[in-house]
C-alpha atoms as a PDB file:
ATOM      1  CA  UNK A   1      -4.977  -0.411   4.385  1.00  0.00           C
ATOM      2  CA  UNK A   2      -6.591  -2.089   1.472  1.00  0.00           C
ATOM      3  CA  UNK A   3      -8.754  -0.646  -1.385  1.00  0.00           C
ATOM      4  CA  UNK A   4     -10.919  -2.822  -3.703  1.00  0.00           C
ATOM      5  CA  UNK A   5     -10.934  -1.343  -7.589  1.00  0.00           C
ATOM      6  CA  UNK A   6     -12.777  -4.309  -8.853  1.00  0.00           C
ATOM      7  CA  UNK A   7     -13.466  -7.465  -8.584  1.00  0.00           C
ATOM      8  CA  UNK A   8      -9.930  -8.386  -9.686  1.00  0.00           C
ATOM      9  CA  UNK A   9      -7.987  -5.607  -8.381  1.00  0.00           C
ATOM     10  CA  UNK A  10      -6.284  -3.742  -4.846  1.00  0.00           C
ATOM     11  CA  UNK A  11      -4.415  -1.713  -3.262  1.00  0.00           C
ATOM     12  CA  UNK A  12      -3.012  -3.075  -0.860  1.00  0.00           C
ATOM     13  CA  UNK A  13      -0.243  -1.351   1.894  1.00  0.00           C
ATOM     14  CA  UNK A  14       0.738  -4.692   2.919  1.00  0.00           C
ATOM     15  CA  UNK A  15       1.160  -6.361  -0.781  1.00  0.00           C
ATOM     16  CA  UNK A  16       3.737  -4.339  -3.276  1.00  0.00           C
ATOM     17  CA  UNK A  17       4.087  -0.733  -1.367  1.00  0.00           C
ATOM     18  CA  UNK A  18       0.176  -0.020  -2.013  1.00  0.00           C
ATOM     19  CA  UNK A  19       0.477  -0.517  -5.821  1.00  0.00           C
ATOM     20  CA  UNK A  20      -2.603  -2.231  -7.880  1.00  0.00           C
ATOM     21  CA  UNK A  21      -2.612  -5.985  -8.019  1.00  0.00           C
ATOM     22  CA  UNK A  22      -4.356  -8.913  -8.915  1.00  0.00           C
ATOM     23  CA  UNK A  23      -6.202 -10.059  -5.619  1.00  0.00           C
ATOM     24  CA  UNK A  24      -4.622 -13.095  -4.122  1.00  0.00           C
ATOM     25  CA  UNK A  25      -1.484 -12.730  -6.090  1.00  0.00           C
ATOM     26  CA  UNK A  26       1.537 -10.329  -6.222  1.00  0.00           C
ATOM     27  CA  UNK A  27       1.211  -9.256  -9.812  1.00  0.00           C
ATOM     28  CA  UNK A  28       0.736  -5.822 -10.236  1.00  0.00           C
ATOM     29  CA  UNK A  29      -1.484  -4.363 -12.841  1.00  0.00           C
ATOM     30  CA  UNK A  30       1.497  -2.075 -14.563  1.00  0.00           C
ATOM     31  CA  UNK A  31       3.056  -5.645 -15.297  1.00  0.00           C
ATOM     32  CA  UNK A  32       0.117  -6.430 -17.648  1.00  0.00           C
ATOM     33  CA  UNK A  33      -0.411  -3.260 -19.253  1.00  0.00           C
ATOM     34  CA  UNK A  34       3.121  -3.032 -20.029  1.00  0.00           C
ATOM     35  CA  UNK A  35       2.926  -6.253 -21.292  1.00  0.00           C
ATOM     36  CA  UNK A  36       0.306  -5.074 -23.553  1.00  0.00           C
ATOM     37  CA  UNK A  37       1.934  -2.663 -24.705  1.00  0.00           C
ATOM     38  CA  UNK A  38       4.969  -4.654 -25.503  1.00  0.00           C
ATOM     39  CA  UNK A  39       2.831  -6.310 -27.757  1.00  0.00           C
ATOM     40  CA  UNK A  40       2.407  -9.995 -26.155  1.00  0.00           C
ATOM     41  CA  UNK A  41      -0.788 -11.656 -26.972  1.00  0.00           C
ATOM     42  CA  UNK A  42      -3.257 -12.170 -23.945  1.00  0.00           C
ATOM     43  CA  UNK A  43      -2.898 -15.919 -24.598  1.00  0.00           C
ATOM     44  CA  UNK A  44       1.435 -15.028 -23.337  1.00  0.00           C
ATOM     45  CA  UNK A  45       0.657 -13.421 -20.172  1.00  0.00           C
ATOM     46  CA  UNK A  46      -1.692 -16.097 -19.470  1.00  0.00           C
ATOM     47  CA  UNK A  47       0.919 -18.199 -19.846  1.00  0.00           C
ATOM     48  CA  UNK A  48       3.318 -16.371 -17.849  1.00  0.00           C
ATOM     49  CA  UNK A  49       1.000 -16.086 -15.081  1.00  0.00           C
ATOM     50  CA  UNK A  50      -1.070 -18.849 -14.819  1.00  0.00           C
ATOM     51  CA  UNK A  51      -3.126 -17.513 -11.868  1.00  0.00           C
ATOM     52  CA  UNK A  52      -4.540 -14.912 -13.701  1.00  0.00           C
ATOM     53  CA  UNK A  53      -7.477 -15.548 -16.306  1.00  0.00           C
ATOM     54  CA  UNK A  54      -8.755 -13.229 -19.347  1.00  0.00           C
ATOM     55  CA  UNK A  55     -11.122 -11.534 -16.998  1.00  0.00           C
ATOM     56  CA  UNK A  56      -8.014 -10.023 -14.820  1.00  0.00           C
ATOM     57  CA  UNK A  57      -6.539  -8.682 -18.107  1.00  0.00           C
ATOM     58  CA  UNK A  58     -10.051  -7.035 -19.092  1.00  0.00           C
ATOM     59  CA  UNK A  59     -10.038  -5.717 -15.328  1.00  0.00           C
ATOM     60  CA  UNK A  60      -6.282  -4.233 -16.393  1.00  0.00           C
ATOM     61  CA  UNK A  61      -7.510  -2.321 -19.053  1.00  0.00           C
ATOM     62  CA  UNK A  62     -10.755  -1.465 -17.159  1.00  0.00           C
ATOM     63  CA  UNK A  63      -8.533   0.316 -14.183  1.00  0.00           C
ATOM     64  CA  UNK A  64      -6.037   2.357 -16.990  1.00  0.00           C
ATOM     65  CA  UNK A  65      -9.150   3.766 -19.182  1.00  0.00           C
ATOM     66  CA  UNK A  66     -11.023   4.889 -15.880  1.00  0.00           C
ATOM     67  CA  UNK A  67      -8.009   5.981 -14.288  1.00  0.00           C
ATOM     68  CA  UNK A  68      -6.932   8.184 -17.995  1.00  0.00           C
ATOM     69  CA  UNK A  69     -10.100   9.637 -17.786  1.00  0.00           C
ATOM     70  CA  UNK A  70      -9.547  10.685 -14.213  1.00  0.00           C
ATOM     71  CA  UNK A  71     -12.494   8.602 -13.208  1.00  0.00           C
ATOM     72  CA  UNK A  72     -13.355   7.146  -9.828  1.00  0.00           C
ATOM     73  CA  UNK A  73     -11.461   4.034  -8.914  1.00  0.00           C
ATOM     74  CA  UNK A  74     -12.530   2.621  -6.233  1.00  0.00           C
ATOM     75  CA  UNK A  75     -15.447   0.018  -6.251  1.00  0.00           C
ATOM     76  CA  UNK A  76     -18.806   1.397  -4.889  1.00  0.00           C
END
């Protein structure tokens, strides 16, 4: 089964057991954020993942503040 979030991220059964990533790639969200949190720059994980642009990060951040609010996920 496969859920769009955004235009950036899904769920996907198939892709990672289910967990949020990047469409088209096998990066999972949690990678970024923690990432973030580690302190890297977004400029470093672009490097580290080349696939991914600044809007995917933005979409990262997007999916943790809905999701720590308890908002709705999933892309109307």
């Amino acid at each position: 089964m496969r859920v769009e979030i955004n235009d950036y991220i899904i769920m996907d059964t198939e892709i990672c057991h289910g967990k949020p990533t990047f469409k088209g790639t096998r990066i999972m969200v949690w990678q970024v954020l923690e990432m973030l949190k580690s302190g890297y720059k977004v400029e470093d994980i672009l490097k580290e993942f080349p696939s991914l642009t600044e809007n995917h990060i933005k979409a990262a951040l997007e999916f943790a503040a809905k999701k720590a609010a308890g908002e709705r996920l999933v892309k109307a």
